[in-house]
Protein backbone atom coordinates (compact mmCIF):
# COMPACT_ATOMS: atom_id res chain seq x y z
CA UNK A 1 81.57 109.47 88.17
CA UNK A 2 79.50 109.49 91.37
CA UNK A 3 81.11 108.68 94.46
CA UNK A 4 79.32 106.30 96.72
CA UNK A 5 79.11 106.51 100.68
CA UNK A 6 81.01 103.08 101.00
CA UNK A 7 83.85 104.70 98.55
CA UNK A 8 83.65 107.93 100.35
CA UNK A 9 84.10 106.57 103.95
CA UNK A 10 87.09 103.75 102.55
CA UNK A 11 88.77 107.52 101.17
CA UNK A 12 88.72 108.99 104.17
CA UNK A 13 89.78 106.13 106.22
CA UNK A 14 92.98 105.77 103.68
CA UNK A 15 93.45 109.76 104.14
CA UNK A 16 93.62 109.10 108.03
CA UNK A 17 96.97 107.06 108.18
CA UNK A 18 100.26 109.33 107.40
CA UNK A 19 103.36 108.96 108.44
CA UNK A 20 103.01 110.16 111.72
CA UNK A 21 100.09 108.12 112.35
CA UNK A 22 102.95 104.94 111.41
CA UNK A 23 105.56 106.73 113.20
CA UNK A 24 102.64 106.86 116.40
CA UNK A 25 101.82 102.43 115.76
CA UNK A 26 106.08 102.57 116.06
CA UNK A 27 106.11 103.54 119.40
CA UNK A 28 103.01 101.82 120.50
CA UNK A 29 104.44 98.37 119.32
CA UNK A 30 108.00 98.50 120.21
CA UNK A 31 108.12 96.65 123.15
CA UNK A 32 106.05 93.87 120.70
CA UNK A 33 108.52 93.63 118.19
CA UNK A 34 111.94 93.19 116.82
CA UNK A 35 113.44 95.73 114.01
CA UNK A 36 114.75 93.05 111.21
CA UNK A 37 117.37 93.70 109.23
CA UNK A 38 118.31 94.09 105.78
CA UNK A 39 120.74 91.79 104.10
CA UNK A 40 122.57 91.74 101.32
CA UNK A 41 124.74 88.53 99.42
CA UNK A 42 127.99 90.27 97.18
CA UNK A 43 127.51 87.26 95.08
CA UNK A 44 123.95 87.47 94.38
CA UNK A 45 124.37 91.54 93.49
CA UNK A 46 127.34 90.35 90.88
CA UNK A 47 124.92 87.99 89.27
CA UNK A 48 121.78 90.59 89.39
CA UNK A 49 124.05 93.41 88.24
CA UNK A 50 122.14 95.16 91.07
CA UNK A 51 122.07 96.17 94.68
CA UNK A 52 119.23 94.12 96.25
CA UNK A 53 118.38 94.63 99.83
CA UNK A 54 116.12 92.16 101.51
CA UNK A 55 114.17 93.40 104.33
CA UNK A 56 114.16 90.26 106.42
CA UNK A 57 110.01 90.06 108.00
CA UNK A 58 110.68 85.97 108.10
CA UNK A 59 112.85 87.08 111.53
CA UNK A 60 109.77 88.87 112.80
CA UNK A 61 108.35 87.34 116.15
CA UNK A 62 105.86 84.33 114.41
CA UNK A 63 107.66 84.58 111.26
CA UNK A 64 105.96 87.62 109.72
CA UNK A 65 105.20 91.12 109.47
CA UNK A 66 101.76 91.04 110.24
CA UNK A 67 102.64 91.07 114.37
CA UNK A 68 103.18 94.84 113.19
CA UNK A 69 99.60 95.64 112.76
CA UNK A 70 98.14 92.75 114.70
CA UNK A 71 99.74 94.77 117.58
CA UNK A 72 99.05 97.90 116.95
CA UNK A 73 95.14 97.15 116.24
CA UNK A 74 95.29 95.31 119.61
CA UNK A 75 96.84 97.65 121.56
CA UNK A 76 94.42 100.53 120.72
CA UNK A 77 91.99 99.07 121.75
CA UNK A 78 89.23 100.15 124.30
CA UNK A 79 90.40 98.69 127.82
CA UNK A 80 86.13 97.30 127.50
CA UNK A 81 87.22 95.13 124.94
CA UNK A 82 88.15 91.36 126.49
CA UNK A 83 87.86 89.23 122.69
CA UNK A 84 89.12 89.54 119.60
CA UNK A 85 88.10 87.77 116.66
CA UNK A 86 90.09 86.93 113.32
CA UNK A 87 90.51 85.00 109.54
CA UNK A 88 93.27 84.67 108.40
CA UNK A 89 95.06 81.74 106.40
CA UNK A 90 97.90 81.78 108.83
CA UNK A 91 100.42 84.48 109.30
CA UNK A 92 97.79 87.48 110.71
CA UNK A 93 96.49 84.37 112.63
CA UNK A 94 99.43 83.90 114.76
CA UNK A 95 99.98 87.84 114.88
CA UNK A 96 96.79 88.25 116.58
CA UNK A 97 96.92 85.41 118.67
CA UNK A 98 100.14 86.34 119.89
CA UNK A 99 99.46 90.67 120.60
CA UNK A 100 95.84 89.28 122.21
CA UNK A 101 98.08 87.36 124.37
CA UNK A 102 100.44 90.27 125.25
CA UNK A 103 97.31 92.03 126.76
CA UNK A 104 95.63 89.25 128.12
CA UNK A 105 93.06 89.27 125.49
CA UNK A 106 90.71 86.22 123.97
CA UNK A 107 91.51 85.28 120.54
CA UNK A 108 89.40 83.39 117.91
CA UNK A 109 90.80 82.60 114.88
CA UNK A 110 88.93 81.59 111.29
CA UNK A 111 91.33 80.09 108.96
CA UNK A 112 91.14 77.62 105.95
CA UNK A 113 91.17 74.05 105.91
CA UNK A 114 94.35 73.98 103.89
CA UNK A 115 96.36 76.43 105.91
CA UNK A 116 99.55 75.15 106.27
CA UNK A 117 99.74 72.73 109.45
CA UNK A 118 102.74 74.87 111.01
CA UNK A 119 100.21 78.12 111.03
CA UNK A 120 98.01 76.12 112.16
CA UNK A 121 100.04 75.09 115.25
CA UNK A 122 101.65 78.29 115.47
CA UNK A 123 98.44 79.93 116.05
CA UNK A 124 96.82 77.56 118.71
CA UNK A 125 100.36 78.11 120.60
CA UNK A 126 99.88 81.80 120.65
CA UNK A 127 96.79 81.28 122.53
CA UNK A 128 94.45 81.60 119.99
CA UNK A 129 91.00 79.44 119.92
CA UNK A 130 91.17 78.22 115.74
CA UNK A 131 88.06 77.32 113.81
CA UNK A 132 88.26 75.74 110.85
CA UNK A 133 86.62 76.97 107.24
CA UNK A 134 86.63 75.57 103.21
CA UNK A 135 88.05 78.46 102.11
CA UNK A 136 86.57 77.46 98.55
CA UNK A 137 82.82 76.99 99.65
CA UNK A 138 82.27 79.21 102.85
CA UNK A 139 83.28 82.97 103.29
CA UNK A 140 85.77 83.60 106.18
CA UNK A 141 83.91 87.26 106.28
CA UNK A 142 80.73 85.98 107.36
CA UNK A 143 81.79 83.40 109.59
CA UNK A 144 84.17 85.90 111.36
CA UNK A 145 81.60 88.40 111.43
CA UNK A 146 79.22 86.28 112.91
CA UNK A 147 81.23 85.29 115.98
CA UNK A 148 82.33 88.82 116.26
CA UNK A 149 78.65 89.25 117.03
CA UNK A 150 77.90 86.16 119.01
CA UNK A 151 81.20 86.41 121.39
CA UNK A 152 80.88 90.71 121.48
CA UNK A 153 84.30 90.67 119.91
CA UNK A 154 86.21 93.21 117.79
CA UNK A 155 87.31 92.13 114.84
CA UNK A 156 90.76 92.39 113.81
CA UNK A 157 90.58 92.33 109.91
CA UNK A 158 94.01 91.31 108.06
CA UNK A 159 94.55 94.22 105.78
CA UNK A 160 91.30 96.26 105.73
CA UNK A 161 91.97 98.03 109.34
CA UNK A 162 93.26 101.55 109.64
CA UNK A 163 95.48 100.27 112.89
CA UNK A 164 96.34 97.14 110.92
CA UNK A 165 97.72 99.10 108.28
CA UNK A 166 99.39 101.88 110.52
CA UNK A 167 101.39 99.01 112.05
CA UNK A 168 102.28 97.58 108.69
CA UNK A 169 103.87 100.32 107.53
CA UNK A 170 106.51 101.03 110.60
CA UNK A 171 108.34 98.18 107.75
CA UNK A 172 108.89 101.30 105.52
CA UNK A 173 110.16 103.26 108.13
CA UNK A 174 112.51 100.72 108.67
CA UNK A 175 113.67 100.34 105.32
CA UNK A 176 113.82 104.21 105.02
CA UNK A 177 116.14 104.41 108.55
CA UNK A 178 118.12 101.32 107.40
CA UNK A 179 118.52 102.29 104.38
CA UNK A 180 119.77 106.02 105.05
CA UNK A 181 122.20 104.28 107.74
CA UNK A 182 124.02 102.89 104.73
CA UNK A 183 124.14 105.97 103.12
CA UNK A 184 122.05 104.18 99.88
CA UNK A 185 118.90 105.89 98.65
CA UNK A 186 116.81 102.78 96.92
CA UNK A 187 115.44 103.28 93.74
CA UNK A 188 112.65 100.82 94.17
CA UNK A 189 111.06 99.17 96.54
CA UNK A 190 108.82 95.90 95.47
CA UNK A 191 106.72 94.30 98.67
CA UNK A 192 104.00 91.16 98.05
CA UNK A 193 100.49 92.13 98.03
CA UNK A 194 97.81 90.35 98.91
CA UNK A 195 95.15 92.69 100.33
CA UNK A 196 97.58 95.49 100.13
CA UNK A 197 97.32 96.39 104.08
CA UNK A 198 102.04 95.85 103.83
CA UNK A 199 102.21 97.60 100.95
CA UNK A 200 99.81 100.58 101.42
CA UNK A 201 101.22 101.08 104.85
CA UNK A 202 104.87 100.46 103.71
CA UNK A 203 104.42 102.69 100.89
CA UNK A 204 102.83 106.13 103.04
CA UNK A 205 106.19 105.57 105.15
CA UNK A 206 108.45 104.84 102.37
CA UNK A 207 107.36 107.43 99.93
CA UNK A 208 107.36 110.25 101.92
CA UNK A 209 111.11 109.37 103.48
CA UNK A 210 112.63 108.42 100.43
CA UNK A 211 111.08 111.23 97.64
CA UNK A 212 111.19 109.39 94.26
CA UNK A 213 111.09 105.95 95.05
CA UNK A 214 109.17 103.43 92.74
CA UNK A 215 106.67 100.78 94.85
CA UNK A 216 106.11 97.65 93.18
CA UNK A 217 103.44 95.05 93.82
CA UNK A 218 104.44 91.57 93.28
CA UNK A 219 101.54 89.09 93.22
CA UNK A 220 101.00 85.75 92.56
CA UNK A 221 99.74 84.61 88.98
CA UNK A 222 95.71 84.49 88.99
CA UNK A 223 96.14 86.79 91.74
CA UNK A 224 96.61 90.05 90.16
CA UNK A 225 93.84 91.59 91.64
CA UNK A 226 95.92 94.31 92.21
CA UNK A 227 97.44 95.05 88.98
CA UNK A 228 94.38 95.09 87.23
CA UNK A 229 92.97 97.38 89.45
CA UNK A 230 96.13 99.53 88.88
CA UNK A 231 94.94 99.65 85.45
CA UNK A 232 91.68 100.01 85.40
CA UNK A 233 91.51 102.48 88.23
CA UNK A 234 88.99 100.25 90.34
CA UNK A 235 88.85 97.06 92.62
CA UNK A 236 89.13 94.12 90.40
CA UNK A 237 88.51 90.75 91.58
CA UNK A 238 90.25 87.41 91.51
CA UNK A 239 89.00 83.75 90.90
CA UNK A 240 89.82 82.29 94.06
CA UNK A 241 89.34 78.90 92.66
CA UNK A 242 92.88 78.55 91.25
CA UNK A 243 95.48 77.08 93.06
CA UNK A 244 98.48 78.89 94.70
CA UNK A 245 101.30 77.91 96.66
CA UNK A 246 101.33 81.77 97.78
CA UNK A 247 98.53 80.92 100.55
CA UNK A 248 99.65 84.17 102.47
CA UNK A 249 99.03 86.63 99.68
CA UNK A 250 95.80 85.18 97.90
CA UNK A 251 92.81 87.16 98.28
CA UNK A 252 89.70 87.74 96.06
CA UNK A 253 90.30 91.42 95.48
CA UNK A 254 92.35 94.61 97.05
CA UNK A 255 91.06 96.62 100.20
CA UNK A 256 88.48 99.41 100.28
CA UNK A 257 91.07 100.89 102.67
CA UNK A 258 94.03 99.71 100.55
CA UNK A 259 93.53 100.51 96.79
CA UNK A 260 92.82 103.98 97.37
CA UNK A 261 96.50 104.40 98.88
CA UNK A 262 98.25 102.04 96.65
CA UNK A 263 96.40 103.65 93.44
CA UNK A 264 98.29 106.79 94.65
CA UNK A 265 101.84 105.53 95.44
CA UNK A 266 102.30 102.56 93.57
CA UNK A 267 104.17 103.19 90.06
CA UNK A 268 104.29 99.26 88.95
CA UNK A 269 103.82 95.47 89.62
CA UNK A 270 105.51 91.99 88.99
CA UNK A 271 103.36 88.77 88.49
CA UNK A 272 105.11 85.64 89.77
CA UNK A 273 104.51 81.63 89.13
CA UNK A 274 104.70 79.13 91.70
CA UNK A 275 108.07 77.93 90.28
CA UNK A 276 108.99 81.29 90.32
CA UNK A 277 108.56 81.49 94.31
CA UNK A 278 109.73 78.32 94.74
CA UNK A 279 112.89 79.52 93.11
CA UNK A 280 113.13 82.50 94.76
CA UNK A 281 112.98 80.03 98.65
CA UNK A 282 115.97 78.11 97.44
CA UNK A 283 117.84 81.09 96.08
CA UNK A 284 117.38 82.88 99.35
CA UNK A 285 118.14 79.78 101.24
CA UNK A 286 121.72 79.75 99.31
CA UNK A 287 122.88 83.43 99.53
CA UNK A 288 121.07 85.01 102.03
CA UNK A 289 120.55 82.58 104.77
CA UNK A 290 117.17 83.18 105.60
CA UNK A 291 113.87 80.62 104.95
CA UNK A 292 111.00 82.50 103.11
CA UNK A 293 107.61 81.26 102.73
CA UNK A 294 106.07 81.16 98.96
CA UNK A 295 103.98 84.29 99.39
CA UNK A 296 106.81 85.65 101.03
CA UNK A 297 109.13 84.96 98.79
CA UNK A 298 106.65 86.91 95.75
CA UNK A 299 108.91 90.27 95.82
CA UNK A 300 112.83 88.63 95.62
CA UNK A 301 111.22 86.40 92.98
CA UNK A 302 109.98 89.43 91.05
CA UNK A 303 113.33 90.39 91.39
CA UNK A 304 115.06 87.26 89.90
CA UNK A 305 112.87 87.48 87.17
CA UNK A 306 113.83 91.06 86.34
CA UNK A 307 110.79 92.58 86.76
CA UNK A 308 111.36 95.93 89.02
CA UNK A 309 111.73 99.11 87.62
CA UNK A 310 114.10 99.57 84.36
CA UNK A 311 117.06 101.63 85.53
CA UNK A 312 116.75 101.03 88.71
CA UNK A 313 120.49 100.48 90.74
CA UNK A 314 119.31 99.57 94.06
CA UNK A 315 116.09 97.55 94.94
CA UNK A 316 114.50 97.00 98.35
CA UNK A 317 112.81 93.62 98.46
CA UNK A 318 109.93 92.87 100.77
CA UNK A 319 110.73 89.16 102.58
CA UNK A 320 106.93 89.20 104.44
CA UNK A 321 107.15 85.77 106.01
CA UNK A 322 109.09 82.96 106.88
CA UNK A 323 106.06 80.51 107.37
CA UNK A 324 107.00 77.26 105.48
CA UNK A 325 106.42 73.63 106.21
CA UNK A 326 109.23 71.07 105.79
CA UNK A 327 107.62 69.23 102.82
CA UNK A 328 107.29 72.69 100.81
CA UNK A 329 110.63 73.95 101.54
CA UNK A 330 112.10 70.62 100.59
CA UNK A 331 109.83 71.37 97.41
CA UNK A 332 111.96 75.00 96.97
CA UNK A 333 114.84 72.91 97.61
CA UNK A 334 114.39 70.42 94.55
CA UNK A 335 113.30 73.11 92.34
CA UNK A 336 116.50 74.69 93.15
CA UNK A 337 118.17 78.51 93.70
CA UNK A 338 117.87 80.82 90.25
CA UNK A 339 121.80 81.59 90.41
């Protein structure tokens, strides 16, 4: 098979970022940052017959681990650069907004229509300028593009960025350190995936600190983008007509950038419903204390549903985002916990 120079060039930018390259966007984002935790509910292990770890990214600064690599692709930046540009549906949106902020940078923002009005807000409080988009008519790429160009902005892509990615994956070094502090060695790890900038840069950390461990995608159904590209060994699309209430994690197809990494280190994936992540809110609501968002919720609900690796003992799950308006988590609420 002939390798084109858009595949070659998306290779080498996925060979680029390493561990040390994460363990470099740690150090340049820690004053940007908090390190969440990872909790744990005795009661929920007895009924999973499992050791489930959440790593808590809803307590992130704006609710999400995207600040990781919003900050990190901010702050290595060329001091010439005065503008940033961005699309996002919500939670890269307010992670740009905010690290543009934090170094006295101009941010512009593309997001849908339908974003969530609390994203929406969020974003605009951060600083950033939002324009609006119909996320099922126009492209987000163009439009961001284009006032990239008009403005003389860099554009901060959500998962297709070497920096982006970098900072995403100082999670997995997280989990890794956390995780060793407990003296537990995980057997699997499963993290959302939208684009696959989390889990690629998750996974390069993770992999490499913990020899062994299993990476699961969890996506949302329609949106397996990723798991058919897992299986057919290239970038699959999605119809991005169907409706989700995973806004976070649904995108038309995985990264240039990202598939190459996650076609290396990623062993498996989950496919969730709506009532599945709606489930999976309520249920971490009751034992864990914490308020996930629907996309962010995708990797505990693969877990409820008992789709990680067989055998495995103890399972790290990815909680990206704490996002969520009031109607939808009174939604969760009425669907009700799992256990």
């Amino acid at each position: 098979m002939s390798v084109t120079p858009a595949t070659a060039a998306s290779d080498s930018a996925a060979a680029d970022i390493s561990r040390a390259t994460i363990e470099a966007a740690a150090t340049r984002i820690a004053p940007f940052i908090i390190e969440t935790p990872l909790v744990e509910s005795p009661r929920l292990n007895d009924k999973l017959g499992i050791r489930l770890l959440v790593k808590a990214e809803c307590l992130q600064h704006t609710g999400s681990f995207k600040l990781r690599g919003a900050s990190n692709a901010v702050w290595s930046l060329d001091d010439t650069v005065k503008h940033v540009v961005a699309f996002s549906s919500g939670n890269h949106a307010q992670g740009v907004a905010r690290a543009a902020a934090s170094r006295g940078l101009q941010a512009t923002i593309v997001m849908p229509k339908d974003s969530p009005a609390g994203k929406i807000e969020g974003t605009k409080a951060y600083g950033g300028t939002v324009i609006l988009y119909d996320r099922y008519t126009e492209s987000r790429e163009e439009i961001g593009a284009d006032l990239a160009t008009r403005k003389q902005a860099h554009l901060i892509k959500p998962f297709d960025d070497v920096q982006v990615i970098a900072g995403q994956g100082t999670v997995g070094l997280e989990i890794a350190t956390q995780a060793a502090a407990k003296n537990l060695t995980p057997d699997a790890i499963i993290c959302c995936c939208g684009g696959g900038g989390l889990i690629a840069g998750m996974s390069i950390a993770a992999s490499d600190m913990i020899p062994g461990v299993d990476i699961w995608a969890a996506e949302p159904e329609f949106y397996d983008d990723t798991r058919r590209s897992l299986s057919s060994g290239k970038i699959e699309t999605a119809d991005i007509t169907m409706p989700s209430i995973c806004d976070s994690i649904v995108t038309a197809q995985p990264g240039e950038i990202t598939f190459p990494i996650n076609k290396k280190l990623l062993s498996g994936s989950a496919v969730i419903t709506d009532r599945d992540a709606l489930q999976a809110v309520a249920t971490a609501f009751k034992h864990l204390k914490i308020i996930i968002e629907p996309g962010g919720a995708a990797a505990l609900a693969a877990v409820l549903t008992g789709q990680y690796p067989a055998g495995a003992k103890t399972v790290v799950a990815v909680a990206s985002g704490g996002n969520i308006d009031a109607p939808m988590f009174q939604r969760a609420l009425d669907e009700g916990p799992l256990f």
